[in-house]
Protein backbone atom coordinates (compact mmCIF):
# COMPACT_ATOMS: atom_id res chain seq x y z
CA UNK A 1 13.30 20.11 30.91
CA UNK A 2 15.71 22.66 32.61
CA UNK A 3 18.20 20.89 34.50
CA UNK A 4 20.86 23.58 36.33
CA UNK A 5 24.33 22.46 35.07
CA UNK A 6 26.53 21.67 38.20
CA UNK A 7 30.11 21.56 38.35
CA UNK A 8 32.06 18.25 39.06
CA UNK A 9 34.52 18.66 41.44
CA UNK A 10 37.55 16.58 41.93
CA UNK A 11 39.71 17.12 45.24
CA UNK A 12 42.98 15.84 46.51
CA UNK A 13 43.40 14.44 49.91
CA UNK A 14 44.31 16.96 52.71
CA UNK A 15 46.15 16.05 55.68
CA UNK A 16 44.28 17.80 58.85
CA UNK A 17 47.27 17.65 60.96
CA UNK A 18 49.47 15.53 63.38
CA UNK A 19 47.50 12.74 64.94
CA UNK A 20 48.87 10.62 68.05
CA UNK A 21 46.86 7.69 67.26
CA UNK A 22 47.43 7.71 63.09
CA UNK A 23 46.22 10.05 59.53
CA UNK A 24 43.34 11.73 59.62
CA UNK A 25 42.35 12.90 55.64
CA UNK A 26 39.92 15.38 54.47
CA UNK A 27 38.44 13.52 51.23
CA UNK A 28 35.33 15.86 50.44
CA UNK A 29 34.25 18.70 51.83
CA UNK A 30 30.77 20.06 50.66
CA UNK A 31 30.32 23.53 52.30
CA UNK A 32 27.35 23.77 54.89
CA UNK A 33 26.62 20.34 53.82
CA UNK A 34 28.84 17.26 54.64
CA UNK A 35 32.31 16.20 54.82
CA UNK A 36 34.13 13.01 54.23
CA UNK A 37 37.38 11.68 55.79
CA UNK A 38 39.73 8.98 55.67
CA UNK A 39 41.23 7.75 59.30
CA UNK A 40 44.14 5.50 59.50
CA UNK A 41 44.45 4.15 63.28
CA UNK A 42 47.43 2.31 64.24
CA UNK A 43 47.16 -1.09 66.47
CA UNK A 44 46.24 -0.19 69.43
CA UNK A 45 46.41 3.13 69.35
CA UNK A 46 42.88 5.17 70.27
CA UNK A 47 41.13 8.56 69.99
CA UNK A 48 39.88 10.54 72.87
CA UNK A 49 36.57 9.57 75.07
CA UNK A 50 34.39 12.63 73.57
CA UNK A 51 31.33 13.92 72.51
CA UNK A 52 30.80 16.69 69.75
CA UNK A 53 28.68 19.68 70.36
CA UNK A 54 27.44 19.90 66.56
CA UNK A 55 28.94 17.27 64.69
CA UNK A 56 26.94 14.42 63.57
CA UNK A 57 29.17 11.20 62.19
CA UNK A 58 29.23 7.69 60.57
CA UNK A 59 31.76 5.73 59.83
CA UNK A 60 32.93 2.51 57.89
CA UNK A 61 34.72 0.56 59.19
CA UNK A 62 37.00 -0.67 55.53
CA UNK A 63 39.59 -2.86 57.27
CA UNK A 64 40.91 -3.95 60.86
CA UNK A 65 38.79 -4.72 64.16
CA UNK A 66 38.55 -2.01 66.82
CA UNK A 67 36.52 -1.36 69.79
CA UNK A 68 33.97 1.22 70.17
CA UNK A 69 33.40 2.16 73.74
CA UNK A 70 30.23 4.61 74.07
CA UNK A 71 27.93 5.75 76.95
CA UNK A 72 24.98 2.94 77.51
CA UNK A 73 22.46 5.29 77.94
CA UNK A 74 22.79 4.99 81.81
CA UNK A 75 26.14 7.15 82.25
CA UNK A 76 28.22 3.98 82.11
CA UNK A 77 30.50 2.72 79.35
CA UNK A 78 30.18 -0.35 77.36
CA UNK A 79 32.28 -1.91 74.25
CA UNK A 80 31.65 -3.20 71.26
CA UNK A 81 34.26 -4.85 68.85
CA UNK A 82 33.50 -4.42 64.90
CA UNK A 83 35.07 -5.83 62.07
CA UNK A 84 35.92 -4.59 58.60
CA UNK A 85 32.13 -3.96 56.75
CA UNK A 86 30.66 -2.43 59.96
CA UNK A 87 29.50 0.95 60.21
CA UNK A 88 28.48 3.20 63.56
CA UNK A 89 26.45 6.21 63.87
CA UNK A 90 27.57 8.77 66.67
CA UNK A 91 24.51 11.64 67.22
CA UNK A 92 25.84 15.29 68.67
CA UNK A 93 25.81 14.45 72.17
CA UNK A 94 26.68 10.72 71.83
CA UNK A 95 30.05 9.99 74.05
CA UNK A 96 32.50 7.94 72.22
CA UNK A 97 35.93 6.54 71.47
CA UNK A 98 37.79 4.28 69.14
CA UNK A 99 40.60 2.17 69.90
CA UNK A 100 42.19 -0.14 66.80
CA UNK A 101 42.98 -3.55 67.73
CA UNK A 102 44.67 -3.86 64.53
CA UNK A 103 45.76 -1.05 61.50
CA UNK A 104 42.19 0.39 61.01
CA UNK A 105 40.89 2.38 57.78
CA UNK A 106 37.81 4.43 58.51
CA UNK A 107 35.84 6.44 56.10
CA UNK A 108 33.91 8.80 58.34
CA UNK A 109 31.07 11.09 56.93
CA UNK A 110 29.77 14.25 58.99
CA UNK A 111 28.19 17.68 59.21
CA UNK A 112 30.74 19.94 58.47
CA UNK A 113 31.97 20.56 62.17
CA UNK A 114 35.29 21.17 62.62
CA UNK A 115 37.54 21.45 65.90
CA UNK A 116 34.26 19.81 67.83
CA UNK A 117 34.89 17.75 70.90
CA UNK A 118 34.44 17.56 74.30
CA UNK A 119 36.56 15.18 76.21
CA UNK A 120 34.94 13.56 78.85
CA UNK A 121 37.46 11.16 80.25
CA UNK A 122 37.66 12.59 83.88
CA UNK A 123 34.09 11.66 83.99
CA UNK A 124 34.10 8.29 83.65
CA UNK A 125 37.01 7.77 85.57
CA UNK A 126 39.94 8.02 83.34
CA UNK A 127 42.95 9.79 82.51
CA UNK A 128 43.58 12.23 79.46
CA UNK A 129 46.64 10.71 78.09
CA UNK A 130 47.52 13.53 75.14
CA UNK A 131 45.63 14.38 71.71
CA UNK A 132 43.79 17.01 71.15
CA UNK A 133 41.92 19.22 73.83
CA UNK A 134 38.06 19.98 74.39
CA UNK A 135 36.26 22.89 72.72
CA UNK A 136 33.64 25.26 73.36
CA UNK A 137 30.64 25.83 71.30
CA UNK A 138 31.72 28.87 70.18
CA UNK A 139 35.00 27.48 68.67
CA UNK A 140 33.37 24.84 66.57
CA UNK A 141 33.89 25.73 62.96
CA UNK A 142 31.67 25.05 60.17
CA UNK A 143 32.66 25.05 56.68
């Protein structure tokens, strides 16, 4: 049998910059492959109302309860609340947002898409309050 030795890689957390609404940690990164990431949300603090171009995400919800509004389908919004043990799955395309009612701790696995969102707030009626701003296509970096 000829197995191809692989390295074992070990990799310290990195911090991928200020964020309003908590941490947001690169774990793993995989090149061309996946990524994983640790989010700490603070109490009812939320991300933007987006979609991502590329990016294709789950997540884990590991402790709190926050509400996950998305896009029925229909153009309108709905909510659901999850609890520690849930997970979600948000398709490129899919509009979103996530809003801790309590300290939150997300482990969020995706494509490799970085700097990928399109904020859609104005659309559905509400206001950008801050965070970080919409992208094109062509800015959306893959590692």
């Amino acid at each position: 049998m000829n197995l191809e030795k692989s390295k074992v890689a070990f990799m310290a957390p990195q911090d991928m910059g200020h964020r309003d609404w908590g941490v947001e940690e690169l774990l793993v990164l995989v090149p061309k492959t996946f990524s994983l990431k640790r989010l700490m949300i603070k109490a009812g603090c939320k991300g933007g109302l987006q979609y991502h171009h590329k990016k294709n995400e789950c997540g884990y919800l590991v402790s709190g309860q926050m509400i996950i509004r998305f896009d029925d389908g229909d153009g309108n919004l709905s909510e659901r609340v999850i609890n520690a043990g849930d997970s979600f799955h948000f398709p490129p395309g899919a509009v979103h947002q996530e809003e801790a009612v309590t300290d939150c701790v997300i482990i969020e696995a995706s494509t490799p898409h970085f700097n990928d969102r399109v904020r859609v707030e104005e659309s559905y009626g509400q206001i950008i309050d801050g965070g970080l701003q919409s992208t094109t296509i062509d800015e959306v970096e893959e590692r």
